[in-house]
C-alpha atoms as a PDB file:
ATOM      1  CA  UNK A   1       9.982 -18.124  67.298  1.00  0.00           C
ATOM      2  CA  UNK A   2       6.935 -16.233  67.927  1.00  0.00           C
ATOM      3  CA  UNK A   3       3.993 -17.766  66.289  1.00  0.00           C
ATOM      4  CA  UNK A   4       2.060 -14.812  65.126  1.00  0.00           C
ATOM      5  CA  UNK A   5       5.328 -12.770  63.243  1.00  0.00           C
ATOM      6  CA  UNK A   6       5.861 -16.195  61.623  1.00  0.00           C
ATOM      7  CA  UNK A   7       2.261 -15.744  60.284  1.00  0.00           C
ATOM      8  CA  UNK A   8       2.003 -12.567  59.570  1.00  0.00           C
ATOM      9  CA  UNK A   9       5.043 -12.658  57.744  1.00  0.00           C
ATOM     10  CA  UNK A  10       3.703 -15.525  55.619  1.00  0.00           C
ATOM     11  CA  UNK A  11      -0.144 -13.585  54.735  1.00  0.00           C
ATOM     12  CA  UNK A  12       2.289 -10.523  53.441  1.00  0.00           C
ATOM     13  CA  UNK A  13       4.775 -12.934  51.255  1.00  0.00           C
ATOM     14  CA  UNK A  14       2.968 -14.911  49.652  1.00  0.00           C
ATOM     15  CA  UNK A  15       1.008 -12.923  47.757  1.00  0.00           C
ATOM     16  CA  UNK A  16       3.850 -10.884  46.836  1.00  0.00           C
ATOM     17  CA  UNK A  17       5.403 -14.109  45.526  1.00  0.00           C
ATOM     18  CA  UNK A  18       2.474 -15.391  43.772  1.00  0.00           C
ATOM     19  CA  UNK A  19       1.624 -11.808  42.124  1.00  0.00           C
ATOM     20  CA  UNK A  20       5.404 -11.641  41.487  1.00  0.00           C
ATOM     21  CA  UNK A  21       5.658 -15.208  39.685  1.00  0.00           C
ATOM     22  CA  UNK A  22       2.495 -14.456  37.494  1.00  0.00           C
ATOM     23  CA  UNK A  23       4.159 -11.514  36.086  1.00  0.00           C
ATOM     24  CA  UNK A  24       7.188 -12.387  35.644  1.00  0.00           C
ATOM     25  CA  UNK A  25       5.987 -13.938  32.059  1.00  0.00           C
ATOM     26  CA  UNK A  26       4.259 -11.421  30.959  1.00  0.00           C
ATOM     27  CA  UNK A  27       5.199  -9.781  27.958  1.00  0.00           C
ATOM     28  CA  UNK A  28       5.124  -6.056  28.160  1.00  0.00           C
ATOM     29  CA  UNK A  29       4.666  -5.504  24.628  1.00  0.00           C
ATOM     30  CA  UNK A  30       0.888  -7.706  25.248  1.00  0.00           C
ATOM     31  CA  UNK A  31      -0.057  -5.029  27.791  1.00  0.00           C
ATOM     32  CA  UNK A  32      -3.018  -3.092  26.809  1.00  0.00           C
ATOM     33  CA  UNK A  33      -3.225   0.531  27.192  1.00  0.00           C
ATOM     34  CA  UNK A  34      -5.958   1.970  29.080  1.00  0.00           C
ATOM     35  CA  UNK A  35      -6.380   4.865  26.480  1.00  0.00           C
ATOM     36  CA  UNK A  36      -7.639   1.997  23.979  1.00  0.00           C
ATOM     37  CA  UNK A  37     -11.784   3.232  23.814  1.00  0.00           C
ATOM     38  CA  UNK A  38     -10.919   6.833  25.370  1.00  0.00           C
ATOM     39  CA  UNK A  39     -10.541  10.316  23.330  1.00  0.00           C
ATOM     40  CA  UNK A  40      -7.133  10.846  22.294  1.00  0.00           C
ATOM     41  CA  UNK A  41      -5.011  13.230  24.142  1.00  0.00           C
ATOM     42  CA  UNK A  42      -5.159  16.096  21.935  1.00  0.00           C
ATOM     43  CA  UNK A  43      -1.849  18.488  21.260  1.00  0.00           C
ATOM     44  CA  UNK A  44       0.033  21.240  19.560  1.00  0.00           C
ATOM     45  CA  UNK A  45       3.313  20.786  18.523  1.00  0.00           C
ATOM     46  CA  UNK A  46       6.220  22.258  16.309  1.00  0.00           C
ATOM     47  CA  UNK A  47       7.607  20.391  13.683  1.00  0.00           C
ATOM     48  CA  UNK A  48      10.913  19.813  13.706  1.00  0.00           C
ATOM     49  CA  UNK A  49      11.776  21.874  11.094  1.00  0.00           C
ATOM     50  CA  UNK A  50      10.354  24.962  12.897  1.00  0.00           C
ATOM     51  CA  UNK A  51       7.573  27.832  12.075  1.00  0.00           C
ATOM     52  CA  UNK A  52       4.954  25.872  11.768  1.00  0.00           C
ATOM     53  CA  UNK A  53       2.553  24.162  14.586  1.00  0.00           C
ATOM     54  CA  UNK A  54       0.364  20.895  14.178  1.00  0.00           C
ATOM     55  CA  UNK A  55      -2.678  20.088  16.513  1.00  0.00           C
ATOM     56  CA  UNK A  56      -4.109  17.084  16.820  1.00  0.00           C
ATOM     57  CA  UNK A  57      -7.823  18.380  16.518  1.00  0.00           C
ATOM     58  CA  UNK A  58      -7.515  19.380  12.850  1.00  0.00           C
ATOM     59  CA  UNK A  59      -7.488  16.112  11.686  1.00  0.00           C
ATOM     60  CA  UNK A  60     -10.746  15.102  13.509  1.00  0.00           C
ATOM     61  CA  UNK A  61     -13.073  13.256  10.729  1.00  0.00           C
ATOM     62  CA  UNK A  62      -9.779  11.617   9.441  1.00  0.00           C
ATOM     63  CA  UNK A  63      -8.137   8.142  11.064  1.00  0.00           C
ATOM     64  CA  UNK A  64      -4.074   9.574  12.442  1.00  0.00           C
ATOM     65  CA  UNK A  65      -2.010   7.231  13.072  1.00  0.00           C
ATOM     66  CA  UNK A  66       0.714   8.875  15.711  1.00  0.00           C
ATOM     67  CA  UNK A  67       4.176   7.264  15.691  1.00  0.00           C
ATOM     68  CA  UNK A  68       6.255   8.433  19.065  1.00  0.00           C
ATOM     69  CA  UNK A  69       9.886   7.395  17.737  1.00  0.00           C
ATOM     70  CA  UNK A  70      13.827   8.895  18.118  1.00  0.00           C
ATOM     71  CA  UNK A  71      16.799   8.607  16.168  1.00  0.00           C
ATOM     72  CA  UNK A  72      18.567   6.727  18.956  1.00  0.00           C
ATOM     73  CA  UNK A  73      16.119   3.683  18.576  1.00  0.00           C
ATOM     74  CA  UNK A  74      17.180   1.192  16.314  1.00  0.00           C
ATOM     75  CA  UNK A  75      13.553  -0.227  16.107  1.00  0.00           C
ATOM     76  CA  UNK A  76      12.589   2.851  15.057  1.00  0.00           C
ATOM     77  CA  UNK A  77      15.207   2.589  11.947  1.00  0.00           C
ATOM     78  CA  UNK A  78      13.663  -0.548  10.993  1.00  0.00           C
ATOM     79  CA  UNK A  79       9.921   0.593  10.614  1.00  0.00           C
ATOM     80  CA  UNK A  80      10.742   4.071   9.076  1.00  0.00           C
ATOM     81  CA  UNK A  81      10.248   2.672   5.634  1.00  0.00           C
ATOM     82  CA  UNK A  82       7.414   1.433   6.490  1.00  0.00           C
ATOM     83  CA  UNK A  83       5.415   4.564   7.571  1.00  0.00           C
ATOM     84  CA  UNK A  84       7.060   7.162   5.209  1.00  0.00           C
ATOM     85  CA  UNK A  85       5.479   4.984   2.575  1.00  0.00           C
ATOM     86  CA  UNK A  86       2.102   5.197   4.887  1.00  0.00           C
ATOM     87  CA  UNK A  87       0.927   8.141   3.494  1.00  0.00           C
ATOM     88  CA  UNK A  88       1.402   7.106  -0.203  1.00  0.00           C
ATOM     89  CA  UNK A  89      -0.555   3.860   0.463  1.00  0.00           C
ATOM     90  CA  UNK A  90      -3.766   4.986   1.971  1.00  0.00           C
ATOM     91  CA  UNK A  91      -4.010   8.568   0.754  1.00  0.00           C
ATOM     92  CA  UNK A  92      -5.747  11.780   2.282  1.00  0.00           C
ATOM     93  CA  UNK A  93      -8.037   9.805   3.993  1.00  0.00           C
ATOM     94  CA  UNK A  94      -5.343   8.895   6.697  1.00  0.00           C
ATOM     95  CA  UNK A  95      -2.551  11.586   8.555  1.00  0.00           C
ATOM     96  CA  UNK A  96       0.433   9.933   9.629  1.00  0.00           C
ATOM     97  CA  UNK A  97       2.306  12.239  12.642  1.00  0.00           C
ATOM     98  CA  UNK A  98       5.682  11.302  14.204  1.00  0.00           C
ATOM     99  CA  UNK A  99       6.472  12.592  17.273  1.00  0.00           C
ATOM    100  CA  UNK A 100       9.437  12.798  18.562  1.00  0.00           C
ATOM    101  CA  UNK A 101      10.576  11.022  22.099  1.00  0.00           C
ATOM    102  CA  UNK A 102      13.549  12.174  24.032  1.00  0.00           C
ATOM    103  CA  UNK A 103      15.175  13.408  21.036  1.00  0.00           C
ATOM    104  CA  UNK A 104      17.114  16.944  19.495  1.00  0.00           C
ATOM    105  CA  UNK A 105      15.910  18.848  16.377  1.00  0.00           C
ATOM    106  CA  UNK A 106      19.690  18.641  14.798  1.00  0.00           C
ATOM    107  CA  UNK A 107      19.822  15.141  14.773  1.00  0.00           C
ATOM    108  CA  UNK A 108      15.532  14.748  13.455  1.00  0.00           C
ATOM    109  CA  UNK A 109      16.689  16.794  10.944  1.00  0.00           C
ATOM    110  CA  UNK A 110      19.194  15.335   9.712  1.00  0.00           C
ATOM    111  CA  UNK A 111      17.751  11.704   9.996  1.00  0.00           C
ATOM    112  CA  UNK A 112      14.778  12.908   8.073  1.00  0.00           C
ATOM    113  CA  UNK A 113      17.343  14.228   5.562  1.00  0.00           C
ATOM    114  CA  UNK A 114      19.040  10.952   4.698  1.00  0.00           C
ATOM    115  CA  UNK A 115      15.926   8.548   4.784  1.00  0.00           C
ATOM    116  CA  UNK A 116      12.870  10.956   4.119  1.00  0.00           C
ATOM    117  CA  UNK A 117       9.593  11.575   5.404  1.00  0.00           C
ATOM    118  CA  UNK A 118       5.970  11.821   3.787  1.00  0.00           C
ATOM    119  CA  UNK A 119       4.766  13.810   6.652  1.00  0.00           C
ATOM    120  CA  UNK A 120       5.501  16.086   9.499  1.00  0.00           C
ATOM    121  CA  UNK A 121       7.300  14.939  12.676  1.00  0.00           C
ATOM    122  CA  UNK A 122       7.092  17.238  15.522  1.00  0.00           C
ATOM    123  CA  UNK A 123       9.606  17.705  18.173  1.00  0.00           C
ATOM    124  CA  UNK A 124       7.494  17.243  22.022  1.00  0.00           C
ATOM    125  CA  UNK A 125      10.245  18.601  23.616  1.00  0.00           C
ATOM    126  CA  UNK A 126       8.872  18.680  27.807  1.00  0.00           C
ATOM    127  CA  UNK A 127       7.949  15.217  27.327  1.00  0.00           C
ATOM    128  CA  UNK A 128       4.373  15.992  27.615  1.00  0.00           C
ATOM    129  CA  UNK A 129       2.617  14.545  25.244  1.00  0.00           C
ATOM    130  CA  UNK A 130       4.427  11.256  25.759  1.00  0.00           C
ATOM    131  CA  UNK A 131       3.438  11.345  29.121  1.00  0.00           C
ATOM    132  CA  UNK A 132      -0.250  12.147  28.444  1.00  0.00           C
ATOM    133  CA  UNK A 133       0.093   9.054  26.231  1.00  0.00           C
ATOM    134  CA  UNK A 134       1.626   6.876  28.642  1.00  0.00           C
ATOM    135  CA  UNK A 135       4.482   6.228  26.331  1.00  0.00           C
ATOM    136  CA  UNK A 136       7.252   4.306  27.857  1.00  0.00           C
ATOM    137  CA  UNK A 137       9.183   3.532  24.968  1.00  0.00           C
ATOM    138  CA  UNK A 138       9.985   3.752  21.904  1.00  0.00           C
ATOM    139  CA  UNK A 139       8.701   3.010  18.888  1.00  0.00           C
ATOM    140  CA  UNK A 140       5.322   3.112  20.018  1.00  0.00           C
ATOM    141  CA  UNK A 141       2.360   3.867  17.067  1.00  0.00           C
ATOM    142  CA  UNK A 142      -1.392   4.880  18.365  1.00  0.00           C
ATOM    143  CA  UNK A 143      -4.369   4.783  15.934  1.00  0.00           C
ATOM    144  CA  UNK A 144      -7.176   6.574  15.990  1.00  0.00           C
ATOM    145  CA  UNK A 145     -10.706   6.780  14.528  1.00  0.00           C
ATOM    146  CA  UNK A 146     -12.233   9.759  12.858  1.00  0.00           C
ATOM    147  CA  UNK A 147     -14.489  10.411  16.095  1.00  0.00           C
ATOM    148  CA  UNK A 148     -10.840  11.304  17.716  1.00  0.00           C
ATOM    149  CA  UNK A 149     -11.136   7.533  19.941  1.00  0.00           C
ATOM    150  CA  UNK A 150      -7.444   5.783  20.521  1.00  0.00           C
ATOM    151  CA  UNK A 151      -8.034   2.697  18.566  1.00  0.00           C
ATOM    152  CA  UNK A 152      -5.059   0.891  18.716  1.00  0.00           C
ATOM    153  CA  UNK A 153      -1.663   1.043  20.120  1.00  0.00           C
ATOM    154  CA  UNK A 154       1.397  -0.994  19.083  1.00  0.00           C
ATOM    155  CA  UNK A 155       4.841  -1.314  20.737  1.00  0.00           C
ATOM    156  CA  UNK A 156       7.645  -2.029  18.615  1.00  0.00           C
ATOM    157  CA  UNK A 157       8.394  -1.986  15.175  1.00  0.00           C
ATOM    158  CA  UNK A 158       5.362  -1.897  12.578  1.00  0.00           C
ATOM    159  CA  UNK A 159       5.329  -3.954   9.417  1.00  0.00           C
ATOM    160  CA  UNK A 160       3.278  -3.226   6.638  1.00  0.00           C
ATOM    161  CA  UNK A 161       0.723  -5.742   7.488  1.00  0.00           C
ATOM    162  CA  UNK A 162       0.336  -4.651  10.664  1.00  0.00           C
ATOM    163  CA  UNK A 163       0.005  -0.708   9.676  1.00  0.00           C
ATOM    164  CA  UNK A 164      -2.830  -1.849   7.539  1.00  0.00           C
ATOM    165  CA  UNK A 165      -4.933  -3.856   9.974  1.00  0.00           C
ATOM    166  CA  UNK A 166      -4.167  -1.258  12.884  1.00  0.00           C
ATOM    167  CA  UNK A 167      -5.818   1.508  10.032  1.00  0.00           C
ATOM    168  CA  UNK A 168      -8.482  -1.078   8.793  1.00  0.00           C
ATOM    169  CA  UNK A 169      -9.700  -1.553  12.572  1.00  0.00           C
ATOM    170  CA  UNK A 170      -9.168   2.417  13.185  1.00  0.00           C
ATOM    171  CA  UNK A 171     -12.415   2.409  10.838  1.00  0.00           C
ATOM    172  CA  UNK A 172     -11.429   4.964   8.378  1.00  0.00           C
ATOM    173  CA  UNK A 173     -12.556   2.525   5.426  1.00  0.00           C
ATOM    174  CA  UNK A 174      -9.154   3.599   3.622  1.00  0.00           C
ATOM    175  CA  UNK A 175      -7.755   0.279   1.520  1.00  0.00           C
ATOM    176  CA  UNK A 176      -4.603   0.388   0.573  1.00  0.00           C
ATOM    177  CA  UNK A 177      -3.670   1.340  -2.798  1.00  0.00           C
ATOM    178  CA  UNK A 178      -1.027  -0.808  -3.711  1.00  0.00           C
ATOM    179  CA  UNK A 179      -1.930  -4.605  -2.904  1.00  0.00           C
ATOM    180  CA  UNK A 180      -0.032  -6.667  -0.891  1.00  0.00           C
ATOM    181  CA  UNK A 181       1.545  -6.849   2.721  1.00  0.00           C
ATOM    182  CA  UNK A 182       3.915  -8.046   4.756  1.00  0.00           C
END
């Protein structure tokens, strides 16, 4: 066998290996985003409903908290009650948006018609703002500060003591109104 393929073959596998075998434990839903410190992506989009249009950049002075969620994704069933009753909780101080991830109006709709909503969900139907978000799944929540800076970003589910320490550290100063958490 000739010597130098042997080695060469070794300096371009083992690293692979070694980088491979470091991540295979890693949990994906520890990864940090690099939008955490940056400006959020700002956007316009329809809610679901139709008529009406909701950007981003009207809420600036105000902590938003943007859920990217379907009707397809069980998580996304489980947390529901927990953000509808977001906006109850903390008031005008903080806008809860849902946007919608790989998803059809009819079916919103009709979800939001048998379990509620407390505020607008809007349908991001090219996938763009998802992308500009780096969303790769769903449920995925973002929180942001009043300057317009991503905060925060969770993957998976939200409880309601997590909602409350994502909005807390968001820095709108907004306590919740009922005390409390799970």
């Amino acid at each position: 066998m000739n010597r130098k393929v042997l080695v060469g073959g070794l300096l371009v596998t083992l690293p692979l290996v070694v980088l491979l075998r470091l991540s295979l434990g890693r949990d994906p839903h520890k990864v940090n985003s690099p939008l955490v410190g940056r400006q959020a992506p700002p956007f316009s989009l329809p809610v679901t409903s139709g008529g009406e249009t909701v950007s981003l950049e009207t809420f600036r002075g105000r902590t938003v908290v943007i859920n990217f969620w379907a009707t397809w994704c069980v998580p996304c069933f489980e947390e529901h009650p927990v953000l509808t009753a977001g906006p109850r909780r903390f008031g005008g101080d903080v806008v809860f948006l849902g946007v919608i991830y790989q998803d059809e109006a009819p079916g919103v709709q009709r979800f939001l018609r048998e379990r509620g909503s407390s505020y607008p969900s809007l349908m991001d139907e090219t996938g763009k703002v998802a992308i500009a978000y780096g969303v790769y799944g769903v449920p995925e929540t973002f929180f942001i500060s009043p300057a317009g800076t991503i905060v925060d970003k969770h993957v998976g589910p939200l409880s309601a003591g997590q909602l409350a320490y994502y909005i807390e550290r968001a820095g709108s100063g907004a306590a919740p109104k009922a005390q409390g958490t799970s």
